[in-house]
N, C-alpha and C. Protein backbone atom coordinates (compact mmCIF):
# COMPACT_ATOMS: atom_id res chain seq x y z
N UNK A 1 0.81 -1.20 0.00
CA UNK A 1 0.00 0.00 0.00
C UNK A 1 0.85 1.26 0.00
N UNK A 2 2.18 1.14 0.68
CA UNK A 2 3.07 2.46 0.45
C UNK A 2 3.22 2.93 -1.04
N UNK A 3 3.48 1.80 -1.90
CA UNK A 3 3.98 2.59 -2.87
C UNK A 3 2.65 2.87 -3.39
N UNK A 4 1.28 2.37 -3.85
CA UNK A 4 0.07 2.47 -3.87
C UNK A 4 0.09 3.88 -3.72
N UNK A 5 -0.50 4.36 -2.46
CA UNK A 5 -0.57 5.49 -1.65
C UNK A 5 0.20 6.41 -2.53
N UNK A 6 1.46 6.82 -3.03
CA UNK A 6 1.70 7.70 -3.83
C UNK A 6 1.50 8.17 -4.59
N UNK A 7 0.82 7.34 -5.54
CA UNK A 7 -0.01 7.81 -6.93
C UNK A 7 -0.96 8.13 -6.69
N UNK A 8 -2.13 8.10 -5.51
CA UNK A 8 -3.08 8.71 -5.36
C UNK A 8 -2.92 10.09 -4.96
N UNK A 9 -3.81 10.82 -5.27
CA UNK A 9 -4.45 12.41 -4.86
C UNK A 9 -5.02 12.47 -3.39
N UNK A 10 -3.49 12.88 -2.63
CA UNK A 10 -3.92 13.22 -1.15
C UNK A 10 -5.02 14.16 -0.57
N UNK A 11 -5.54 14.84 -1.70
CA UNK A 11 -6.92 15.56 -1.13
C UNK A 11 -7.83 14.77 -1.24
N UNK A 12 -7.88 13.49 -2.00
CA UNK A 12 -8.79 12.95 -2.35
C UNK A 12 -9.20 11.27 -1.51
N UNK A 13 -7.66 10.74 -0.57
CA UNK A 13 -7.37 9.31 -0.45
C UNK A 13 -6.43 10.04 1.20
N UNK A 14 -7.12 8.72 1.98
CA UNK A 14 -5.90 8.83 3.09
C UNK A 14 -5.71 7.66 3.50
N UNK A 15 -4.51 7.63 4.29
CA UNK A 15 -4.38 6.32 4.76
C UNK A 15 -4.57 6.32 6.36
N UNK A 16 -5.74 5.49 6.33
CA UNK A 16 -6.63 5.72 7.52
C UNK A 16 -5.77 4.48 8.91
N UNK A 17 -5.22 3.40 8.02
CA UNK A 17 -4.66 2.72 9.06
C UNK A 17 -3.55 1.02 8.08
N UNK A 18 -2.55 0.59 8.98
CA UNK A 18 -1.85 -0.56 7.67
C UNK A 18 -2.98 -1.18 6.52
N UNK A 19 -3.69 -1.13 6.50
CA UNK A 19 -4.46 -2.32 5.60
C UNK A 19 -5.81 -1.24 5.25
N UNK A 20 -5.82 -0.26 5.10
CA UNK A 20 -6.58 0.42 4.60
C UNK A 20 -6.33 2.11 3.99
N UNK A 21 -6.79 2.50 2.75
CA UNK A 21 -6.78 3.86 2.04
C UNK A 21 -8.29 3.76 1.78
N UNK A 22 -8.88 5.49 2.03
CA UNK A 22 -10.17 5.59 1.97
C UNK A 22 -10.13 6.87 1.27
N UNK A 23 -11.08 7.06 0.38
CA UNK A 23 -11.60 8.47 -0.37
C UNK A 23 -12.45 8.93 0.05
N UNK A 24 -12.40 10.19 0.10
CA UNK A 24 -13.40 11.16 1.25
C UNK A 24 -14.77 10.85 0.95
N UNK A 25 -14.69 10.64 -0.57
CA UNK A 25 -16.17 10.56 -1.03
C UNK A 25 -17.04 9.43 -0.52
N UNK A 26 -16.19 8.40 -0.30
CA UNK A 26 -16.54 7.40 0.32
C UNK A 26 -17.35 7.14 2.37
N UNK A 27 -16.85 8.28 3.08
CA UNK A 27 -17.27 8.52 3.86
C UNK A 27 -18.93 8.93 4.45
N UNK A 28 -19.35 8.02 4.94
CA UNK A 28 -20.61 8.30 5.46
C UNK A 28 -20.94 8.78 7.07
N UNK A 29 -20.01 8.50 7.75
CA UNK A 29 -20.01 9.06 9.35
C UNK A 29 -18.67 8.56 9.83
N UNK A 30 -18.62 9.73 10.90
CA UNK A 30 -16.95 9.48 11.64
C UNK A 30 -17.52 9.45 12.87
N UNK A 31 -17.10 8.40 13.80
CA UNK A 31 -17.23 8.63 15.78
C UNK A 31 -16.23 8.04 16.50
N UNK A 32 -16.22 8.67 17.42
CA UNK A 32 -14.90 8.10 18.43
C UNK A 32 -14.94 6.74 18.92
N UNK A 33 -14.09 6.03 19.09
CA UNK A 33 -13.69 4.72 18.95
C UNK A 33 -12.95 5.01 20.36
N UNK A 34 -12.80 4.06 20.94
CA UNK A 34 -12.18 3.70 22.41
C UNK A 34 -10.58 3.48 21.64
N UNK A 35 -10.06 4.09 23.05
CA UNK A 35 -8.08 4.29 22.78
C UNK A 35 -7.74 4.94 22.29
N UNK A 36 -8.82 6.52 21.62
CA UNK A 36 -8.33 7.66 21.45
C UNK A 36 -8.26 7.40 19.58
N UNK A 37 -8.44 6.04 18.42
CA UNK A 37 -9.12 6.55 17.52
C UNK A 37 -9.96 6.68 17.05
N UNK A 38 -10.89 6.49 15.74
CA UNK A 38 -11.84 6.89 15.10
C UNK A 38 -12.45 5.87 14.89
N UNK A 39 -13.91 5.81 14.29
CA UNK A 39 -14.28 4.35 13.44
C UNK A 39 -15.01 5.28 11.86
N UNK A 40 -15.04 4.57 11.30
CA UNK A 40 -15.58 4.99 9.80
C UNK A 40 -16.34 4.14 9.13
N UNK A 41 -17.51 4.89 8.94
CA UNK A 41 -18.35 4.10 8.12
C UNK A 41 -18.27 4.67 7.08
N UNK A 42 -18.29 3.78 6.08
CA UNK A 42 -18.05 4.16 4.36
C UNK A 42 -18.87 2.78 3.47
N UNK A 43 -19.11 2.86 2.63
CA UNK A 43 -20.07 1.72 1.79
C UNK A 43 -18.62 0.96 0.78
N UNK A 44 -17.44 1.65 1.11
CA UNK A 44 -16.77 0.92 0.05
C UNK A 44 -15.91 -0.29 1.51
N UNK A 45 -15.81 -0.08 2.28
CA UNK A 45 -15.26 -1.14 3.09
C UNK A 45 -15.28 -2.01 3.50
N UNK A 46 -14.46 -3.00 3.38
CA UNK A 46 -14.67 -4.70 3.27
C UNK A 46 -15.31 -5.41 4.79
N UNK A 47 -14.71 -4.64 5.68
CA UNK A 47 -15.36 -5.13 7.17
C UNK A 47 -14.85 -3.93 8.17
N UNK A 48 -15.83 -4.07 9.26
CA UNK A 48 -15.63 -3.19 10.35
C UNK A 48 -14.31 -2.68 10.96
N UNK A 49 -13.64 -3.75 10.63
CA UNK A 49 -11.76 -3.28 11.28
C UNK A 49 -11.21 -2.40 10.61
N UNK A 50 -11.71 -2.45 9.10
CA UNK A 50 -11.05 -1.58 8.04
C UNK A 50 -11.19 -0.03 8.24
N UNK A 51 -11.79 0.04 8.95
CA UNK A 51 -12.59 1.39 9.25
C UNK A 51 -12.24 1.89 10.09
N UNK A 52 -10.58 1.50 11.39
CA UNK A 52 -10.52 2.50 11.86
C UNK A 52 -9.71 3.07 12.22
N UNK A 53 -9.35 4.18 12.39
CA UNK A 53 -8.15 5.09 12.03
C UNK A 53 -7.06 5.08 13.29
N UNK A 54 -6.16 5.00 13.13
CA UNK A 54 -4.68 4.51 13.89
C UNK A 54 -4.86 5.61 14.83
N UNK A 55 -4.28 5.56 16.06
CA UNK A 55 -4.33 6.24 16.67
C UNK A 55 -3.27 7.37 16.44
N UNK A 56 -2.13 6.85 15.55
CA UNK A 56 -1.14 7.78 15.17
C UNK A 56 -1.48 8.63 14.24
N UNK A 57 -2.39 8.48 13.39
CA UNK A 57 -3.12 8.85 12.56
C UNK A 57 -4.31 10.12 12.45
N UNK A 58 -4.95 9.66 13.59
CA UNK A 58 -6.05 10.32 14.20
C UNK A 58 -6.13 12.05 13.91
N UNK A 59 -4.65 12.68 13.99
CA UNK A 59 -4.60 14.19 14.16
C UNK A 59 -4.60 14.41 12.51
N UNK A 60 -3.86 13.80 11.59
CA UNK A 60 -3.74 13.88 10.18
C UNK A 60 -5.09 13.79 9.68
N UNK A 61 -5.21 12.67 10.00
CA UNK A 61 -7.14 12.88 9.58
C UNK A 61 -7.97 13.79 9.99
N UNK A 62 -7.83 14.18 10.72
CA UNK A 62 -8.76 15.75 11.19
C UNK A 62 -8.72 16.86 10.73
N UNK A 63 -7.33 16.57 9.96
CA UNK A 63 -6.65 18.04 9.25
C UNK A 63 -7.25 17.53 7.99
N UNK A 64 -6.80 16.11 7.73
CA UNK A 64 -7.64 16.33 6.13
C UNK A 64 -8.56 16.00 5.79
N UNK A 65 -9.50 16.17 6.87
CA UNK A 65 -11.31 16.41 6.59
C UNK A 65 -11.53 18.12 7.13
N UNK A 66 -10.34 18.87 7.43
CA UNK A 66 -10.76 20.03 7.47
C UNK A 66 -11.73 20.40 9.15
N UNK A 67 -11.02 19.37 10.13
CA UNK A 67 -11.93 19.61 11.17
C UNK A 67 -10.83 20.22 11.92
C-alpha cells in the first residue's frame, strides 16, 4: 500500500490505518472509537476493522477532513 498510496491524490485518499486507504467521497459518518481513535463508516469497506483510524493517525485525519 506504500507505494500504492503515492499515486493517489492526497486531497482525495488517506491512509486511515496498515491495511486500509479511503476516499473522502466514500465517507458516510466518523465517531470516536475507544483508545483515542476513530471508526468509519463508508459503503466501500470490506469489514468493520477496516474502518478504523490509527491512533497515530487520528490528528492527520482531522486536518484532512478540514476539522
Amino acid at each position: 500500500l506504500d507505494e500504492f498510496e503515492t499515486m493517489l491524490d492526497p486531497k482525495q485518499f488517506f491512509r486511515i490505518n496498515r491495511k486500509a486507504i479511503i476516499n473522502i467521497a466514500c465517507i458516510q459518518k466518523v465517531t470516536v472509537y475507544f483508545n483515542s481513535r476513530l471508526k468509519i463508516t463508508a459503503n466501500s469497506l470490506q469489514n468493520e476493522e477496516d474502518g478504523i483510524v490509527s491512533r497515530e493517525r487520528v490528528n492527520d485525519f482531522k486536518a484532512w477532513l478540514g476539522k
